[in-house]
Each structure stands twice: as C-alpha cells, then as structure tokens.
C-alpha atoms as a PDB file:
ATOM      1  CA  UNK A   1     -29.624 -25.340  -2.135  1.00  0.00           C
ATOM      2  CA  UNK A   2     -26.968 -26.819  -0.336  1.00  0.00           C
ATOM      3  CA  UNK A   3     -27.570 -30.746   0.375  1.00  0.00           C
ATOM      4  CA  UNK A   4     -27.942 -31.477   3.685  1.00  0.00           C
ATOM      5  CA  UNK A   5     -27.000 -35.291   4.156  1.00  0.00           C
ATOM      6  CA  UNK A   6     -28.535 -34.744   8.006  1.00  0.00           C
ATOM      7  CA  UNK A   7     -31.895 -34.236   6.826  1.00  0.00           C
ATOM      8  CA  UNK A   8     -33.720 -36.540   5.079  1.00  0.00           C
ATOM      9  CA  UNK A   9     -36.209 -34.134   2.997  1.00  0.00           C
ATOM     10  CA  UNK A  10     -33.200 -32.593   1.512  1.00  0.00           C
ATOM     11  CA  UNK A  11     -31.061 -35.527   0.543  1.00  0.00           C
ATOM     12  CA  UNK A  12     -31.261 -38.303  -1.695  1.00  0.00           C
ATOM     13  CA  UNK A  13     -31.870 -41.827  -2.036  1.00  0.00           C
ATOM     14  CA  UNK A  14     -28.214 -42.218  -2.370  1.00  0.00           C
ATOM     15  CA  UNK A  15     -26.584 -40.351   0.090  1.00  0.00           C
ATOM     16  CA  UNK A  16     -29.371 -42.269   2.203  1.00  0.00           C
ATOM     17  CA  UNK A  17     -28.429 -45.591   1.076  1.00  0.00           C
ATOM     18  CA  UNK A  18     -24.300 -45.109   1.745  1.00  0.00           C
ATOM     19  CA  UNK A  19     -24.437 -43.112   5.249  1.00  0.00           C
ATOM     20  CA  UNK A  20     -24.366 -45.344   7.824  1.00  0.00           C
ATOM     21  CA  UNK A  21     -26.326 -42.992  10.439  1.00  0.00           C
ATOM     22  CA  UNK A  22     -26.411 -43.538  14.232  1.00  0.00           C
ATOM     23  CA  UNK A  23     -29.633 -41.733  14.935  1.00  0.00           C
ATOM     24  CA  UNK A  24     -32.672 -40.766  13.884  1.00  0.00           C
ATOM     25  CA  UNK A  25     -34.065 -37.585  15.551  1.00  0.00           C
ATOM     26  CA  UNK A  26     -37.673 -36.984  15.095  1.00  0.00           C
ATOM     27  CA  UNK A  27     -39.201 -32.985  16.051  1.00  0.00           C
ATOM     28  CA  UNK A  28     -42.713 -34.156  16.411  1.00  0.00           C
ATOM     29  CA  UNK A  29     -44.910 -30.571  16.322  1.00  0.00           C
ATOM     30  CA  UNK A  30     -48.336 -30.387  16.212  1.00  0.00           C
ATOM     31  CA  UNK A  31     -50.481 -28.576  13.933  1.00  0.00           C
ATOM     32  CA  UNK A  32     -52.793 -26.483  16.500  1.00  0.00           C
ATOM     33  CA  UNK A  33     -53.727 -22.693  16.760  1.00  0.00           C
ATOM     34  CA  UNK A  34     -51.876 -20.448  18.470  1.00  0.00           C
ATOM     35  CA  UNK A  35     -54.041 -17.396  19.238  1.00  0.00           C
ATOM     36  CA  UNK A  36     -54.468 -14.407  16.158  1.00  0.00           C
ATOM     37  CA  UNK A  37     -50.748 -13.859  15.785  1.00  0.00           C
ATOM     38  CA  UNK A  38     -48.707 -17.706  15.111  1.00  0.00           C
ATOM     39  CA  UNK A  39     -49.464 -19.550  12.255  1.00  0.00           C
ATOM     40  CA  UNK A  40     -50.299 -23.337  13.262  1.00  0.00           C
ATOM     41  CA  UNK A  41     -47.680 -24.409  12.542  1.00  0.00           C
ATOM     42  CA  UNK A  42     -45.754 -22.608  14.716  1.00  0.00           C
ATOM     43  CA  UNK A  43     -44.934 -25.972  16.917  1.00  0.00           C
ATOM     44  CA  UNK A  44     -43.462 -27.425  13.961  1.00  0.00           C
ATOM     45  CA  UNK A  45     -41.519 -25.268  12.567  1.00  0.00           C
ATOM     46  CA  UNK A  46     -39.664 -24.616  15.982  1.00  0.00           C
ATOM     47  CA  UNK A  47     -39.004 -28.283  16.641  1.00  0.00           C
ATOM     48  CA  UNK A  48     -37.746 -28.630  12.942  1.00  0.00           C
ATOM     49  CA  UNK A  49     -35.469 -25.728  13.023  1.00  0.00           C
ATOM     50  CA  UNK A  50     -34.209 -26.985  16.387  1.00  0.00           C
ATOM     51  CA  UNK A  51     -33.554 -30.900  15.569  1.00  0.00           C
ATOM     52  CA  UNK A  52     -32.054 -29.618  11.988  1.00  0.00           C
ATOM     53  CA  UNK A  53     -29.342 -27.205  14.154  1.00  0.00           C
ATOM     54  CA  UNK A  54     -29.001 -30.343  16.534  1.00  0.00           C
ATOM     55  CA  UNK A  55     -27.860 -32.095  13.794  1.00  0.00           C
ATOM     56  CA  UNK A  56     -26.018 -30.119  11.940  1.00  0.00           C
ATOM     57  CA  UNK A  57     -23.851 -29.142  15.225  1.00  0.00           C
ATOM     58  CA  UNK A  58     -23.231 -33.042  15.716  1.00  0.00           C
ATOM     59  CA  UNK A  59     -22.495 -34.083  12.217  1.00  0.00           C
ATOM     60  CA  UNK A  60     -20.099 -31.719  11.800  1.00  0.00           C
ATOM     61  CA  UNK A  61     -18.029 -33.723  14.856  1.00  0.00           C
ATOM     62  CA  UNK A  62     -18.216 -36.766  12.607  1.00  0.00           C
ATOM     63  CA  UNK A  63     -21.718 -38.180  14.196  1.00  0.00           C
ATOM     64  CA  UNK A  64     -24.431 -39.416  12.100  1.00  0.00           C
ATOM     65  CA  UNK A  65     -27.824 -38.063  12.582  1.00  0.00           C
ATOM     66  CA  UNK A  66     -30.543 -38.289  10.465  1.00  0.00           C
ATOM     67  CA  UNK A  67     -33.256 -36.016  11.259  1.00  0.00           C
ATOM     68  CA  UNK A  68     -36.767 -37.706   9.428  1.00  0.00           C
ATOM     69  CA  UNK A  69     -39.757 -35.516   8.621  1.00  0.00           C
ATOM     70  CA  UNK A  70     -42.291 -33.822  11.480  1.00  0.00           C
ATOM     71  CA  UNK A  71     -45.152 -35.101  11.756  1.00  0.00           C
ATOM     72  CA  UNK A  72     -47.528 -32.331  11.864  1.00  0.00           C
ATOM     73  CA  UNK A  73     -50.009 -33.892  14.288  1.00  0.00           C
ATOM     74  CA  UNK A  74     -50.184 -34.000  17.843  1.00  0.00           C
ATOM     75  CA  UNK A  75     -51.710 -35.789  20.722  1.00  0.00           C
ATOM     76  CA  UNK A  76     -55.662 -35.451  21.151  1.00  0.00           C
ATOM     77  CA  UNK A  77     -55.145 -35.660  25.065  1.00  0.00           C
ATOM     78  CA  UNK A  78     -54.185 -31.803  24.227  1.00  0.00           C
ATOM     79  CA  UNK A  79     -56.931 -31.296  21.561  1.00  0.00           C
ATOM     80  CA  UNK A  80     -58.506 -28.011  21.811  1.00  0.00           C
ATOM     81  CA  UNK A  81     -61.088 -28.983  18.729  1.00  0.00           C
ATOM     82  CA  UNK A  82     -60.316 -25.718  16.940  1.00  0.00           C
ATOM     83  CA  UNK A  83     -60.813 -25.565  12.811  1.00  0.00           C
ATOM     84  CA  UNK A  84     -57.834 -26.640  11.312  1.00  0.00           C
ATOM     85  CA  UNK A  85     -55.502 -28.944  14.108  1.00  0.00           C
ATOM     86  CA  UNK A  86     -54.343 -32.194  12.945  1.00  0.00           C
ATOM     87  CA  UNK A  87     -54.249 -35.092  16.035  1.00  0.00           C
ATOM     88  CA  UNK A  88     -53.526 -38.529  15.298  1.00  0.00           C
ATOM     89  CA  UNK A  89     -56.048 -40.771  18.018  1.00  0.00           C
ATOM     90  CA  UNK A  90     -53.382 -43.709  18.096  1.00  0.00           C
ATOM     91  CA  UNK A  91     -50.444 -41.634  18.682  1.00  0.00           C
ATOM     92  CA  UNK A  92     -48.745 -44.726  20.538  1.00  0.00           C
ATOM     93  CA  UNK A  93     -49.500 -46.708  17.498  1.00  0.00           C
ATOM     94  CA  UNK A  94     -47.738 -44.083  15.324  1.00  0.00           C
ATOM     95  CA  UNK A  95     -45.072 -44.355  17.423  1.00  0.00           C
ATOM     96  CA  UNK A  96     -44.674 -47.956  17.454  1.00  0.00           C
ATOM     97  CA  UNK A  97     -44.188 -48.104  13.857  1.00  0.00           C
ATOM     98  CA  UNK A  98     -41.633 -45.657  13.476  1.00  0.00           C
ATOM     99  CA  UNK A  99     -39.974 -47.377  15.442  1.00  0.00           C
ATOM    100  CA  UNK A 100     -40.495 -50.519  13.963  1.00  0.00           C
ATOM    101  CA  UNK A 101     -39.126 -48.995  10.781  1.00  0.00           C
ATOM    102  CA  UNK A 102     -36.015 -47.658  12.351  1.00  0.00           C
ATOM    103  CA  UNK A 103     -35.013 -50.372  14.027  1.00  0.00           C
ATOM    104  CA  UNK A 104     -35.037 -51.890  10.604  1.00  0.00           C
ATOM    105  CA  UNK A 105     -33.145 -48.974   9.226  1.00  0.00           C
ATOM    106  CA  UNK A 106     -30.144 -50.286  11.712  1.00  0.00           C
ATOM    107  CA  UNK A 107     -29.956 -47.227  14.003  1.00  0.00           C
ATOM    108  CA  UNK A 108     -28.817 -46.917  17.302  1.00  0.00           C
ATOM    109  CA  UNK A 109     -30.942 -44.369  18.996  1.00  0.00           C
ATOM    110  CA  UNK A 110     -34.027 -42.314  18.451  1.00  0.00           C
ATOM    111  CA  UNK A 111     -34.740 -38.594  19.742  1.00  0.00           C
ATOM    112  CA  UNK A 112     -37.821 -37.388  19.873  1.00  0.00           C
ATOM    113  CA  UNK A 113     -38.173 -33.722  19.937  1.00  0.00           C
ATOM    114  CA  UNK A 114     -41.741 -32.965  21.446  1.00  0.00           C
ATOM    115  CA  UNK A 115     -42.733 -29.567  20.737  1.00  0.00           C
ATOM    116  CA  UNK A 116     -39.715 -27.696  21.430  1.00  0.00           C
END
C-alpha cells in the first residue's frame, strides 16, 4: 500500500516527526445501528472516507493536513441503548484533550467532521 503521509494510521513515526502539518482533521463517527441493512459502523466509515478525500484533495495543493484516527463513539444525548453502540458520557472532556494534545502538536486548525 501506498503511504499516505495525510493520514496518520498509514504513515510513520517519521514522516510524522518531519511534516510540519497545518491541520488536524478529525471524522468523529459513531458506532450505532443502522436498521437490518448498514453495518454500525456505517457513520464511521463515511466520515473517514470523506476527511481522507478532504485531505488528499488539499495536500496535493501543497497544504498539510493530517487526518488522526475516528473515534468510533458518539454522543449519548443521541443514544438509542441498542446492543453493540459505543458513546463516550464526557464527550466534551474527550474533546478537550484532543485538543490539548494538538495544540501541543503545533497545529493551526482543527476540523471536526461530525458524522458526515
């Protein structure tokens, strides 16, 4: 497989390390049923495919995205309680962090894709 410097599952420590990236974009999907027909995680897989095209698109105009990992979980505000979702109860908290963590990182901006 082709690296991807763009996304951060599929590159290395360092390409990582000697990118100076601009943003970070994060496709946060949750992990929730959708009826008989869509796997769960249907939400996440959209938002990933659409932040990795994002990104692509834009780093290939000499910008510097880094799209980080989905999280998989999603806001219990929206919990349905069905067997198998994944919802964080301190999704602000979550949040916070990241952020914490990018900031340290040195980037400039954060998107957050919310289920595409």
């Amino acid at each position: 497989m082709a690296q991807r410097s763009y996304i951060l599952a599929d590159t290395t420590w360092a390409t990582i390390r000697d990118t100076d990236y601009d943003v970070a974009v994060l496709p946060w999907g949750s992990t929730e049923a959708h009826n008989y027909h869509l796997p769960y995680a249907t939400d996440t897989i959209q938002c990933a495919h659409i932040a990795a095209e994002s990104a692509r698109r834009v780093w290939a105009e000499r910008e510097w995205p880094r799209v980080t990992d989905d999280t998989g979980v999603g806001d219990p505000a929206e919990a349905s309680a069905e067997k198998g979702e994944a919802y964080l109860e301190r999704v602000t908290d979550a949040i916070a962090d990241l952020l914490h963590d990018l900031a340290a990182a040195d980037l400039d901006d954060l998107y957050v894709d919310p289920d595409a």
